[in-house]
C-alpha atoms as a PDB file:
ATOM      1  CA  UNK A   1     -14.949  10.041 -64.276  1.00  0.00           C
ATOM      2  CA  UNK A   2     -14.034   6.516 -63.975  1.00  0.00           C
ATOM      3  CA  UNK A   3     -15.779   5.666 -61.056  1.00  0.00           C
ATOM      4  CA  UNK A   4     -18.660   7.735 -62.594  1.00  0.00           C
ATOM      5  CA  UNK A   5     -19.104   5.771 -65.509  1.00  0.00           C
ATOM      6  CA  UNK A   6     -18.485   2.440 -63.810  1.00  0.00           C
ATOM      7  CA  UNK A   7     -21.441   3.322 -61.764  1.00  0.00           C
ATOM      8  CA  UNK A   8     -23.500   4.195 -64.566  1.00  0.00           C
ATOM      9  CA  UNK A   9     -22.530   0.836 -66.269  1.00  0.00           C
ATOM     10  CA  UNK A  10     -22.773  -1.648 -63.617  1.00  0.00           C
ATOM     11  CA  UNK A  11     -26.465  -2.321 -63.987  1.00  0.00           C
ATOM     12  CA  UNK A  12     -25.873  -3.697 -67.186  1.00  0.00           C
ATOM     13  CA  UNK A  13     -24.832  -7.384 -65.509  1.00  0.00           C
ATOM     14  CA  UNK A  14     -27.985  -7.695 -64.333  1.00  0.00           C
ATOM     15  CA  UNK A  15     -28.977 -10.025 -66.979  1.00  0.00           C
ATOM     16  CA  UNK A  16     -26.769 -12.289 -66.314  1.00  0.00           C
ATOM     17  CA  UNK A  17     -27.636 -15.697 -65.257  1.00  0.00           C
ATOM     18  CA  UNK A  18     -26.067 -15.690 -61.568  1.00  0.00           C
ATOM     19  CA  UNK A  19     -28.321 -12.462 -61.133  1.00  0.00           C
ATOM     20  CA  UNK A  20     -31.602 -14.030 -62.721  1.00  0.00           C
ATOM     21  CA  UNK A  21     -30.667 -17.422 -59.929  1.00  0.00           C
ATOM     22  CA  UNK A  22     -30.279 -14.995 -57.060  1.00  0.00           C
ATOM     23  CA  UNK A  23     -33.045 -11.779 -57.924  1.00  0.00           C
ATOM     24  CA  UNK A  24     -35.554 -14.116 -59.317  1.00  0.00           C
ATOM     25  CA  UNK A  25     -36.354 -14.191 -63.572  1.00  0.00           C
ATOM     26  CA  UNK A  26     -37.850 -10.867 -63.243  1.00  0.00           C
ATOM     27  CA  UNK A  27     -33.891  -8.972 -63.055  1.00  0.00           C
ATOM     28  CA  UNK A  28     -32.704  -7.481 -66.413  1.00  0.00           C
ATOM     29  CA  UNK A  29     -30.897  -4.736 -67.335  1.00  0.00           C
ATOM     30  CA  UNK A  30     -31.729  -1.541 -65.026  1.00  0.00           C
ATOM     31  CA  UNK A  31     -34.804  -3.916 -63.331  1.00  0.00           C
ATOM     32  CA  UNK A  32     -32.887  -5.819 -60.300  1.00  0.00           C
ATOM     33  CA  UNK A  33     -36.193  -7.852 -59.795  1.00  0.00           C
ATOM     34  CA  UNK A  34     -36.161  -8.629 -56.056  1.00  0.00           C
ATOM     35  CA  UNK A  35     -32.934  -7.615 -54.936  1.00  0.00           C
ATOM     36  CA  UNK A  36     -31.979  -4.153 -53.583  1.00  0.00           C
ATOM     37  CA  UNK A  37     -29.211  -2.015 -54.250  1.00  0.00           C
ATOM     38  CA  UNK A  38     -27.211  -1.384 -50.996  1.00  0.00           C
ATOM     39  CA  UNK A  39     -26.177   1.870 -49.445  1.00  0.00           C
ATOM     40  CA  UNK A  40     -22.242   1.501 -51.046  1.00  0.00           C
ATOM     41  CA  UNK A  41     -23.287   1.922 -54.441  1.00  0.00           C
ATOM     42  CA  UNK A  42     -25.295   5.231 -53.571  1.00  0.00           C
ATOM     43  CA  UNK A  43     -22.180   6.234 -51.833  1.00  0.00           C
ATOM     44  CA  UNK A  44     -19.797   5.783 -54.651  1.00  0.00           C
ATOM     45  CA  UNK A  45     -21.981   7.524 -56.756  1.00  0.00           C
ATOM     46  CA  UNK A  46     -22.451  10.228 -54.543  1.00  0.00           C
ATOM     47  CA  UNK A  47     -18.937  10.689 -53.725  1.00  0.00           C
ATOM     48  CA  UNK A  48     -17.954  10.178 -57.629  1.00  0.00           C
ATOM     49  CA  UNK A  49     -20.304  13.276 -58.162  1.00  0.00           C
ATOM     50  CA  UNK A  50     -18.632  15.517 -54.988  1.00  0.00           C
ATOM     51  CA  UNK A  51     -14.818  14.554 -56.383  1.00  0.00           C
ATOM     52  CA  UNK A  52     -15.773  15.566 -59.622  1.00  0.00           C
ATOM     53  CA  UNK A  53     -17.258  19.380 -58.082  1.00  0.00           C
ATOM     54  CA  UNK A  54     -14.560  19.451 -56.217  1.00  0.00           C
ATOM     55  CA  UNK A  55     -11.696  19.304 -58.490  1.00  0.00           C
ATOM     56  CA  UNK A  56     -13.848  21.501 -60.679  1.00  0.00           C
ATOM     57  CA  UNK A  57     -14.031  24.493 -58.595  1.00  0.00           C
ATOM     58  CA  UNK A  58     -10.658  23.976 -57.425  1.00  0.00           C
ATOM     59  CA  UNK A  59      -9.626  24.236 -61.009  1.00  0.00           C
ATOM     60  CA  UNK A  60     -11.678  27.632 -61.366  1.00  0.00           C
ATOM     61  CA  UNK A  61     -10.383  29.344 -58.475  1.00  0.00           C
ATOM     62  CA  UNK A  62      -6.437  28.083 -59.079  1.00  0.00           C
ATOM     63  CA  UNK A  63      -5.915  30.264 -61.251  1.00  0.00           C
ATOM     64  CA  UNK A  64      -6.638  33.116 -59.288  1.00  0.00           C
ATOM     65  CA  UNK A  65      -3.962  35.834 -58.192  1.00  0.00           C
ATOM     66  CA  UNK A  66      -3.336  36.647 -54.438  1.00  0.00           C
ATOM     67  CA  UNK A  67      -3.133  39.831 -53.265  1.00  0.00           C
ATOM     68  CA  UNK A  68       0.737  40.875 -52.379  1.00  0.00           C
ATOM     69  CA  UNK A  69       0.872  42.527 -49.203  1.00  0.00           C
ATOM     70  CA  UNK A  70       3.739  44.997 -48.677  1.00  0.00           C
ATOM     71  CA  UNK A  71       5.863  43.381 -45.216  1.00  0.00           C
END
């Protein structure tokens, strides 16, 4: 969830002025102006999402009781 939200809150800099020198005046908040988001930050989201399925469904299926087979 961490990761998660720190994606989700790390276009918020982009107002800042050593974003506005390096995208151009046009970069605010969720607009980057000319600069592109790389592949990392779709990757970290991404995996953020999978980790967070994944725990999930191993959490449903935990619980679960195994069949006892008579040896």
């Amino acid at each position: 969830m961490l990761i998660g939200s720190g994606c989700a809150l790390y276009p918020l800099g982009w107002d800042s002025e050593e974003v506005r020198q390096t995208c151009g005046n046009l970069s605010n908040q969720f607009e980057l102006g000319t600069c592109h988001i790389g592949w990392a930050y779709y990757c970290t989201g991404g995996g953020a999402v999978a980790a967070m399925l994944v725990c999930t469904w191993l959490a449903c299926f935990s619980g679960k009781k195994q069949k006892q087979y008579p040896y």
